[in-house]
N, C-alpha and C. Protein backbone atom coordinates (compact mmCIF):
# COMPACT_ATOMS: atom_id res chain seq x y z
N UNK A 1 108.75 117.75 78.21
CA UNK A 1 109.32 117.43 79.51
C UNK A 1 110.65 118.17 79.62
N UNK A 2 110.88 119.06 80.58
CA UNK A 2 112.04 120.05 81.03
C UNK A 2 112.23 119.34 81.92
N UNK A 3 113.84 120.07 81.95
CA UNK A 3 114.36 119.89 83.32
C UNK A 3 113.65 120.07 85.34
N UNK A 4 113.12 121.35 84.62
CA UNK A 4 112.13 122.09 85.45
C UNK A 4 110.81 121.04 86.09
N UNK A 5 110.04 120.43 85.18
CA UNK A 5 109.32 119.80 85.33
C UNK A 5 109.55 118.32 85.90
N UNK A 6 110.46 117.78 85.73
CA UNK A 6 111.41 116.70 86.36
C UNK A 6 111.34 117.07 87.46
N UNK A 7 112.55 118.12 87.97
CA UNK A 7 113.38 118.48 89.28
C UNK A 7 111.61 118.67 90.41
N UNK A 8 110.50 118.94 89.91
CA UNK A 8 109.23 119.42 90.49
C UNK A 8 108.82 118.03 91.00
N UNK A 9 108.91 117.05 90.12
CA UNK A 9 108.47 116.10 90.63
C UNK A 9 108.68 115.30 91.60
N UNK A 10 110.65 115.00 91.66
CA UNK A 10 111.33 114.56 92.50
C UNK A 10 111.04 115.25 93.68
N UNK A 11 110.80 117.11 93.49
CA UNK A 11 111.36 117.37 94.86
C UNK A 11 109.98 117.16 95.72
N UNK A 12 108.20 117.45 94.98
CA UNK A 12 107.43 116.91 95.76
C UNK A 12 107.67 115.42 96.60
N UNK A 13 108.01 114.55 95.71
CA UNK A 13 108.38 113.37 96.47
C UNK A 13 109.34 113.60 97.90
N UNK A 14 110.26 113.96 97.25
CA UNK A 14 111.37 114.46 98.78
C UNK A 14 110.47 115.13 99.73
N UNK A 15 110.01 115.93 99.45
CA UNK A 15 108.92 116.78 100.67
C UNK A 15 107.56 116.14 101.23
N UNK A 16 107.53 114.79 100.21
CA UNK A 16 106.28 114.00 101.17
C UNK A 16 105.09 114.51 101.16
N UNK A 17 105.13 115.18 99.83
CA UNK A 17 103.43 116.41 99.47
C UNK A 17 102.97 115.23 98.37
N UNK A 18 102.21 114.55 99.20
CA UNK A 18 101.16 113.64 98.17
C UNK A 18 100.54 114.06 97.11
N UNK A 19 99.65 115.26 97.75
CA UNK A 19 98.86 116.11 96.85
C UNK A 19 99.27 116.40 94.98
N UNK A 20 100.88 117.35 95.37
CA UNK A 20 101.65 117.85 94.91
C UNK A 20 102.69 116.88 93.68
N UNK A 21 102.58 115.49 94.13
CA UNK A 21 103.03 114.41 93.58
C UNK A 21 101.97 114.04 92.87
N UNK A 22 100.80 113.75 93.23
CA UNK A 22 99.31 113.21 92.35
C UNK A 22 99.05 114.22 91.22
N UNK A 23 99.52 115.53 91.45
CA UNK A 23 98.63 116.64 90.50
C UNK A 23 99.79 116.55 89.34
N UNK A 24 100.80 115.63 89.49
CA UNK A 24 101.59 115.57 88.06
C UNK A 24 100.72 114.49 87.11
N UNK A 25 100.31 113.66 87.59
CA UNK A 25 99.61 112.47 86.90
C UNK A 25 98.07 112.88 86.04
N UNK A 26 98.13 112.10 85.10
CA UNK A 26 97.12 112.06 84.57
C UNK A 26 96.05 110.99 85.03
N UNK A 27 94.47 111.34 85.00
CA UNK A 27 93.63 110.09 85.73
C UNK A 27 94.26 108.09 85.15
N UNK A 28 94.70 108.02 83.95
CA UNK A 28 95.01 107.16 83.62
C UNK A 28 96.37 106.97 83.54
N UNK A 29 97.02 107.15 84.01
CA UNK A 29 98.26 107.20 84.07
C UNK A 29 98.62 105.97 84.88
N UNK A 30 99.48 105.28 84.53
CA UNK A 30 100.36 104.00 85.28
C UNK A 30 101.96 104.36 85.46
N UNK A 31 101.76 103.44 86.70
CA UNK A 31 103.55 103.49 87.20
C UNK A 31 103.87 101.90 87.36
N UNK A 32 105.11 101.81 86.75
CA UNK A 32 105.91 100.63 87.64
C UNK A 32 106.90 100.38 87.87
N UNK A 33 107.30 100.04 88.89
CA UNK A 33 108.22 100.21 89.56
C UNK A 33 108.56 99.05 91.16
N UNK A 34 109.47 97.83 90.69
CA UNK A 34 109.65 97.12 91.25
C UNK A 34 110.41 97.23 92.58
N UNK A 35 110.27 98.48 93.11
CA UNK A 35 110.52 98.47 94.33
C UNK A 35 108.93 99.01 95.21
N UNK A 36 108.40 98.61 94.90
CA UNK A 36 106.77 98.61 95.27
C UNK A 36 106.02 97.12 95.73
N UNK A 37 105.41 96.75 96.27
CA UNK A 37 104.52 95.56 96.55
C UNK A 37 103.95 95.56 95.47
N UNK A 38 102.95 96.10 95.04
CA UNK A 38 102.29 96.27 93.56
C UNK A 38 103.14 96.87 92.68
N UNK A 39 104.08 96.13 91.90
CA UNK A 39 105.26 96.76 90.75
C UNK A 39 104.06 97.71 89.53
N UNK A 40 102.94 97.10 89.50
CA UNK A 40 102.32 97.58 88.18
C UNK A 40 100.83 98.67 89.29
N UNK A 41 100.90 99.65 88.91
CA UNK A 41 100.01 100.48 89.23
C UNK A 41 99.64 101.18 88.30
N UNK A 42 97.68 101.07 88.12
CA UNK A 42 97.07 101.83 87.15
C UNK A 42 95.85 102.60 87.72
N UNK A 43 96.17 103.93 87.26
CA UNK A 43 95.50 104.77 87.42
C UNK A 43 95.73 105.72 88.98
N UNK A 44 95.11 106.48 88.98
CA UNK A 44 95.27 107.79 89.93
C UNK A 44 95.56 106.58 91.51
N UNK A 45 94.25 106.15 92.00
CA UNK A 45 93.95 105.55 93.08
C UNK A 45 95.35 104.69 93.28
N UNK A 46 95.59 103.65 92.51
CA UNK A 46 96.08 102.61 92.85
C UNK A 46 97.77 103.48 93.03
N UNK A 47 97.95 104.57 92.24
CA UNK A 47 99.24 104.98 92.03
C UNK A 47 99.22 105.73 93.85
N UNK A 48 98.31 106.25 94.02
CA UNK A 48 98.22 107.45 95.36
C UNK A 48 98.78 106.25 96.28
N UNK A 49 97.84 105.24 96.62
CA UNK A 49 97.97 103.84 97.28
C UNK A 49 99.68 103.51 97.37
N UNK A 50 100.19 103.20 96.21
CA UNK A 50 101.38 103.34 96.23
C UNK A 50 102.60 104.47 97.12
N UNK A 51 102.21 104.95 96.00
CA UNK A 51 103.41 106.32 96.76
C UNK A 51 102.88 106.78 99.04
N UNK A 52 101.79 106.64 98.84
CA UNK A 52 101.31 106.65 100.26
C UNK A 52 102.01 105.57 100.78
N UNK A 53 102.27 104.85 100.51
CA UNK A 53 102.83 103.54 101.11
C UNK A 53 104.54 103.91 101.31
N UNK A 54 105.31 103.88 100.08
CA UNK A 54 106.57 104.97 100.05
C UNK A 54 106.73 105.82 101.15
N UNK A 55 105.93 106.74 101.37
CA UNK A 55 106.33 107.65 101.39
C UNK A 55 105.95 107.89 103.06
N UNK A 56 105.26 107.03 103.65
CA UNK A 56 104.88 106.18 104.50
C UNK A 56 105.72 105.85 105.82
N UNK A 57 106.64 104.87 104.93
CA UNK A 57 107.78 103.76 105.41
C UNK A 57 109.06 104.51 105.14
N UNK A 58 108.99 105.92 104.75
CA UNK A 58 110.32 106.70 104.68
C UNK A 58 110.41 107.66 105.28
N UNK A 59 111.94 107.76 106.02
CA UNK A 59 111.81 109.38 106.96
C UNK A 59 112.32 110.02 105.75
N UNK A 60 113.08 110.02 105.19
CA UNK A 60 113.82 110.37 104.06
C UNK A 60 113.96 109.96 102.39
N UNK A 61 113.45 110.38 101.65
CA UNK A 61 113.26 110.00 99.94
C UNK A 61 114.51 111.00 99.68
N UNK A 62 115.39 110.67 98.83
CA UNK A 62 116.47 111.17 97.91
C UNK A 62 116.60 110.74 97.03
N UNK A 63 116.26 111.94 95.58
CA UNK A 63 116.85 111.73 94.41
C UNK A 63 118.24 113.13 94.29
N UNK A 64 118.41 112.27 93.37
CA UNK A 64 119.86 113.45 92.47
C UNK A 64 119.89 113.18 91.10
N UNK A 65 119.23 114.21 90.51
CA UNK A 65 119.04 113.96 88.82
C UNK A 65 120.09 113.77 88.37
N UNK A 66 120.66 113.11 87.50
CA UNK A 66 122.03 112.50 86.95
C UNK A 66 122.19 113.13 85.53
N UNK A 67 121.03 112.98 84.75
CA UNK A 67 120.75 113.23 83.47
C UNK A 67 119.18 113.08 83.10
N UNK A 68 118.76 114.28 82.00
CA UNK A 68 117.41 114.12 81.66
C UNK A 68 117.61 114.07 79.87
N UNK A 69 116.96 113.42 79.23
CA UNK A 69 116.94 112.92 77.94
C UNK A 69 115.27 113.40 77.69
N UNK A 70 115.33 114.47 77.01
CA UNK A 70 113.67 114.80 76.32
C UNK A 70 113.56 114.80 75.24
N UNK A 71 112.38 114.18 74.34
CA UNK A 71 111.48 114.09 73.09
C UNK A 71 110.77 114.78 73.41
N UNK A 72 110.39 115.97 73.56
CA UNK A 72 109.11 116.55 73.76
C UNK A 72 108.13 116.29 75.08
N UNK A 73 107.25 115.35 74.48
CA UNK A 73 106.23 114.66 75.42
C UNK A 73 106.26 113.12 76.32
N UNK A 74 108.35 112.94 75.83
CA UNK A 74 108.50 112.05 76.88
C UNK A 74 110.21 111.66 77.04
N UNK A 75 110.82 110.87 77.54
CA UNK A 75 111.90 110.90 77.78
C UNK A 75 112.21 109.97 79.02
N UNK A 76 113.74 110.25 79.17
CA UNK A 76 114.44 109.07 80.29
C UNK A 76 115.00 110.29 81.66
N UNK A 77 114.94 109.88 82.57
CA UNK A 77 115.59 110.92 83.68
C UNK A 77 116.65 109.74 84.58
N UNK A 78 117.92 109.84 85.12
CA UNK A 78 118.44 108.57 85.64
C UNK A 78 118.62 109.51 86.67
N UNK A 79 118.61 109.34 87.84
CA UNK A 79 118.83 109.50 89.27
C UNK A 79 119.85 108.44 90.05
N UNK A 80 120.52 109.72 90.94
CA UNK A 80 121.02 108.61 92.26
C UNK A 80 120.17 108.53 92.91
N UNK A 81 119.51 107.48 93.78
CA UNK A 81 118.61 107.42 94.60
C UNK A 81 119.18 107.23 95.94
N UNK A 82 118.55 107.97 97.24
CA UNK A 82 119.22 107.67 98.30
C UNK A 82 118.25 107.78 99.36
N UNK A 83 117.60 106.69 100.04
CA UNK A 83 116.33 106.73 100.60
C UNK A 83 116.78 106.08 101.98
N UNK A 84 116.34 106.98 102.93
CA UNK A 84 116.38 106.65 104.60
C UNK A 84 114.73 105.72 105.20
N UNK A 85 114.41 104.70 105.28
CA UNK A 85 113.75 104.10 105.86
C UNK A 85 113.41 104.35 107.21
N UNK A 86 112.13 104.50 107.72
CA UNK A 86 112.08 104.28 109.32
C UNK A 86 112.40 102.97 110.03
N UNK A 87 113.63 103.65 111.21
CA UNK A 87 113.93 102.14 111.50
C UNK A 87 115.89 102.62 111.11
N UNK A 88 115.83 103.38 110.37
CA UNK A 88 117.19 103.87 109.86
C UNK A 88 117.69 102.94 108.55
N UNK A 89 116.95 102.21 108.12
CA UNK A 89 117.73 101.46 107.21
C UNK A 89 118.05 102.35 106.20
N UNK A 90 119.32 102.30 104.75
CA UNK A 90 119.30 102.80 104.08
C UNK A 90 119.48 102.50 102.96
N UNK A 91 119.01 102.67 101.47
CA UNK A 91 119.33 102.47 100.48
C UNK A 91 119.67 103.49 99.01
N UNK A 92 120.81 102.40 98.64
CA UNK A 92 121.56 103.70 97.72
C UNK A 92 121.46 102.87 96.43
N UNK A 93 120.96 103.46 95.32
CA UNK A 93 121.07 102.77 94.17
C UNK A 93 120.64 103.61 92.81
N UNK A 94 121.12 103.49 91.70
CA UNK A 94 121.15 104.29 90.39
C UNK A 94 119.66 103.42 89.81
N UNK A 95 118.54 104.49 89.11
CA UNK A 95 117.44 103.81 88.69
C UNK A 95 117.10 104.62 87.61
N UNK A 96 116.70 104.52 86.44
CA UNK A 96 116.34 105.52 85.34
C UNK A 96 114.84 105.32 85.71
N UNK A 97 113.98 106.72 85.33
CA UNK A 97 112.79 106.47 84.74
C UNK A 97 112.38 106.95 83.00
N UNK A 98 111.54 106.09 82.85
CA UNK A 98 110.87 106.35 81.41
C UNK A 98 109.60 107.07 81.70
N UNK A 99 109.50 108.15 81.24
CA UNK A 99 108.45 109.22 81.37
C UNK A 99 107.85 109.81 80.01
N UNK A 100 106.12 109.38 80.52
CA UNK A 100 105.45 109.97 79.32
C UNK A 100 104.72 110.97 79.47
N UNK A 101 104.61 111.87 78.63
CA UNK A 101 103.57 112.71 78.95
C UNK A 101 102.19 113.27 78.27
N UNK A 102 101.07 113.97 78.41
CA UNK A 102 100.20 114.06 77.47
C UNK A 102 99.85 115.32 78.65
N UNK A 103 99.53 116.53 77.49
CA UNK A 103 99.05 117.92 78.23
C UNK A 103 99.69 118.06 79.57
N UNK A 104 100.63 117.70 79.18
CA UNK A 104 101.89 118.36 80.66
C UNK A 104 101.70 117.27 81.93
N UNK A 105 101.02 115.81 81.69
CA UNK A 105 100.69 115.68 82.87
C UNK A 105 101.31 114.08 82.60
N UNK A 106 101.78 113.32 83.48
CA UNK A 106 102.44 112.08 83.38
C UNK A 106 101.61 110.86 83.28
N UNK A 107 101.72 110.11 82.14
CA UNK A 107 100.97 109.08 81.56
C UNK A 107 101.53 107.88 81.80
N UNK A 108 102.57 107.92 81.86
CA UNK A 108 103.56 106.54 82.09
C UNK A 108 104.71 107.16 82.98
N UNK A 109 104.97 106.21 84.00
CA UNK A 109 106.24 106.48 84.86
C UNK A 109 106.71 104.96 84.51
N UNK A 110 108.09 104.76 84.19
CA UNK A 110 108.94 103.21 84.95
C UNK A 110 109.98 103.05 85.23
N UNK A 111 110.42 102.21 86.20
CA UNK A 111 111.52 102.73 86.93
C UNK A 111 111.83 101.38 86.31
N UNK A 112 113.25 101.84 85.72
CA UNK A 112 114.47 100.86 85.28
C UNK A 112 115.60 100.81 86.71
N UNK A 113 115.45 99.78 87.94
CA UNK A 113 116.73 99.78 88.56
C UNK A 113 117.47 98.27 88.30
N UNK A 114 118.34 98.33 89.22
CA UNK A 114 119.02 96.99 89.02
C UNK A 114 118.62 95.82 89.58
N UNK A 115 117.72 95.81 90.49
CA UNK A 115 116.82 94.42 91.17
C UNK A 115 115.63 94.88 92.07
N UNK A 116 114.96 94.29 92.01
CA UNK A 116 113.94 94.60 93.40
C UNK A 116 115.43 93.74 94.31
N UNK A 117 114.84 95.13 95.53
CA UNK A 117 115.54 94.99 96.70
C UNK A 117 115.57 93.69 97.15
N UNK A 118 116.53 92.85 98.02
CA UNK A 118 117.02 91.60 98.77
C UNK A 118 116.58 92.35 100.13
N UNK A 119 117.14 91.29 100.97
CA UNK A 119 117.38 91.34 102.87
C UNK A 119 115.84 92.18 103.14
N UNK A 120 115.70 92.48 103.97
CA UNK A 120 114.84 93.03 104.95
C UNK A 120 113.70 93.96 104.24
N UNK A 121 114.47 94.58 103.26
CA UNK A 121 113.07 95.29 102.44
C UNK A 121 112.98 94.85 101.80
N UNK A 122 113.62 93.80 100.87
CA UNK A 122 112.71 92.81 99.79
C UNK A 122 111.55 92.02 100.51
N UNK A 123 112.01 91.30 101.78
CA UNK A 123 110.76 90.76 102.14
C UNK A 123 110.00 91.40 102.49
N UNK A 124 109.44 92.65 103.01
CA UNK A 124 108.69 93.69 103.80
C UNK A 124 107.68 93.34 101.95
N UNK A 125 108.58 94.06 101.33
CA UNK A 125 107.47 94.08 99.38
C UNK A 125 107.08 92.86 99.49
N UNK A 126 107.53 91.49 99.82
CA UNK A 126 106.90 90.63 99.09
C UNK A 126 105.61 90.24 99.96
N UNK A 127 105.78 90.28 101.50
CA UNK A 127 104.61 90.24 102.23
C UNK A 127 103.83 91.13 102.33
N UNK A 128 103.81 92.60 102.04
CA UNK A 128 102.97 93.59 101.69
C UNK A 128 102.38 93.02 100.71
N UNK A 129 103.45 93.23 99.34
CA UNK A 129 102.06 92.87 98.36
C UNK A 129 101.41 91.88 98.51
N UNK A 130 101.68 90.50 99.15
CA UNK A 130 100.76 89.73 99.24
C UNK A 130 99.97 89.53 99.75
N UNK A 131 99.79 90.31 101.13
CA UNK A 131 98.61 91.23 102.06
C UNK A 131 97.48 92.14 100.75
N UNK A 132 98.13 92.65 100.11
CA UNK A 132 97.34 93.79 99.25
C UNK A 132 96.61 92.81 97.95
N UNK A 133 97.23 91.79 97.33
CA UNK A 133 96.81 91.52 96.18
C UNK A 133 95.74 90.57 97.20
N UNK A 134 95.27 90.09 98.41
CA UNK A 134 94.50 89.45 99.46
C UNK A 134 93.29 90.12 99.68
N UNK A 135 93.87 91.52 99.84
CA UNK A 135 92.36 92.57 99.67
C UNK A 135 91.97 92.86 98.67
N UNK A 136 92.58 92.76 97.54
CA UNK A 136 92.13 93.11 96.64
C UNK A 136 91.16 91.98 95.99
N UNK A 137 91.38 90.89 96.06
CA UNK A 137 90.69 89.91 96.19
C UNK A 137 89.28 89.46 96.41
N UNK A 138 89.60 89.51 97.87
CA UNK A 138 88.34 89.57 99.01
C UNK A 138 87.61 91.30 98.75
N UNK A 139 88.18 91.96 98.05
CA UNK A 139 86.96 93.34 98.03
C UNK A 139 86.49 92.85 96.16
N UNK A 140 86.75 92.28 95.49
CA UNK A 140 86.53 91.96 94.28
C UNK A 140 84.95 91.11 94.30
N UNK A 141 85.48 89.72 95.34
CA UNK A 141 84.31 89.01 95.76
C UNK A 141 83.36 89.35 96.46
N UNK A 142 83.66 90.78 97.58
CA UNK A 142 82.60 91.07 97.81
C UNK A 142 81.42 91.94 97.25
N UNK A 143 82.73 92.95 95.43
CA UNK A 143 81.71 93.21 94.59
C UNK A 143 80.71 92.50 94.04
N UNK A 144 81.11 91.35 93.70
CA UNK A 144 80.55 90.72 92.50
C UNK A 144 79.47 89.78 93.75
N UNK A 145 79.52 89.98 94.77
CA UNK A 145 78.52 89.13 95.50
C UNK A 145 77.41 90.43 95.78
N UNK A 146 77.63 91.75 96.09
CA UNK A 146 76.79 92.51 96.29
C UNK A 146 75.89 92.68 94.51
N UNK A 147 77.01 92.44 93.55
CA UNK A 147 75.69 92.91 92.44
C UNK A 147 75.24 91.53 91.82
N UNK A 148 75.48 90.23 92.40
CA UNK A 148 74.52 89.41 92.18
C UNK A 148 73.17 89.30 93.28
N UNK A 149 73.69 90.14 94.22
CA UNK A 149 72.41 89.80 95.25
C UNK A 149 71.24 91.09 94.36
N UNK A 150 72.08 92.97 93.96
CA UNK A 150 71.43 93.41 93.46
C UNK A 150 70.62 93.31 92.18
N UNK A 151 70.81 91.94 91.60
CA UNK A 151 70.60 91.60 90.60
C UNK A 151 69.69 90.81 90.41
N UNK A 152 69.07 90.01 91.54
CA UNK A 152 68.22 89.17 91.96
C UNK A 152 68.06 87.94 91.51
N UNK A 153 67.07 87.12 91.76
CA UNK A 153 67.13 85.65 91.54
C UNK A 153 66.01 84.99 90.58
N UNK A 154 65.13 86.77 90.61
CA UNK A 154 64.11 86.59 89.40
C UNK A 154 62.95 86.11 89.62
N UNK A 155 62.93 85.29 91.35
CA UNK A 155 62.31 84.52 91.83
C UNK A 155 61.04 85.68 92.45
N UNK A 156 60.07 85.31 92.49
CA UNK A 156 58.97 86.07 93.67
C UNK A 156 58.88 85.17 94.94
């Protein structure tokens, strides 16, 4: 993990290139990060889900790399963060991430900040996620009801 490879990641985020943000990750790769509705995200889907959501609800994403700390295949990066909301709200706050990597591609992201957000965007996360962990739910039950029906009753 370089500097180079860091600064790539942030700046897809800043530019709102989903694509470009996903092709750092590995298929199994998890993020978490408590300024999210879903703090724990695993794998490609649920992470895209995420950052789509981010990136979404922002006219503006700002990082400013502060410092990068590398082992090789993983390390700490601390950022100023400075993010414009639609709606104009704004938030400013210092957050490290812990970053892993395997064949160049990110296995673990986690964001160390100082609280999930209060006032107006703490509640926005807490009623999102609880909208989302609702579907997730209700699409769970409607798996497990479609492969007991495909599963049959044995009966003629």
């Amino acid at each position: 993990m370089d500097r180079r490879q860091v600064e790539q990641i942030f700046a897809a985020f800043e530019a709102k290139d989903i694509e470009a943000v996903m092709a750092q990750f590995a298929d199994d790769a998890t993020v978490t990060d408590p300024h999210y509705p879903i703090p724990e995200m695993a794998g490609k889907a649920a992470i895209r889900r995420g950052f789509e959501w981010a990136l979404g609800n922002m006219e503006q994403a700002g990082f400013n790399v502060v410092g990068i700390w590398s082992d090789g295949d993983s390390g700490a990066v601390e950022v100023d963060t400075h993010h414009v909301f639609k709606g104009g709200m704004e938030v400013k706050f210092t957050q490290v991430f812990v970053i892993e990597l395997r064949d160049g591609l990110i296995t673990r992201l986690h964001s160390f900040g100082p609280h999930r957000p209060g006032g107006v965007g703490g509640a926005m996360l807490k009623v999102t996620g609880f909208f989302w962990r609702a579907l997730q739910h209700a699409a769970l039950r409607r798996e497990r009801g479609r492969a007991g029906r495909a599963g049959g009753s044995g009966r003629s």
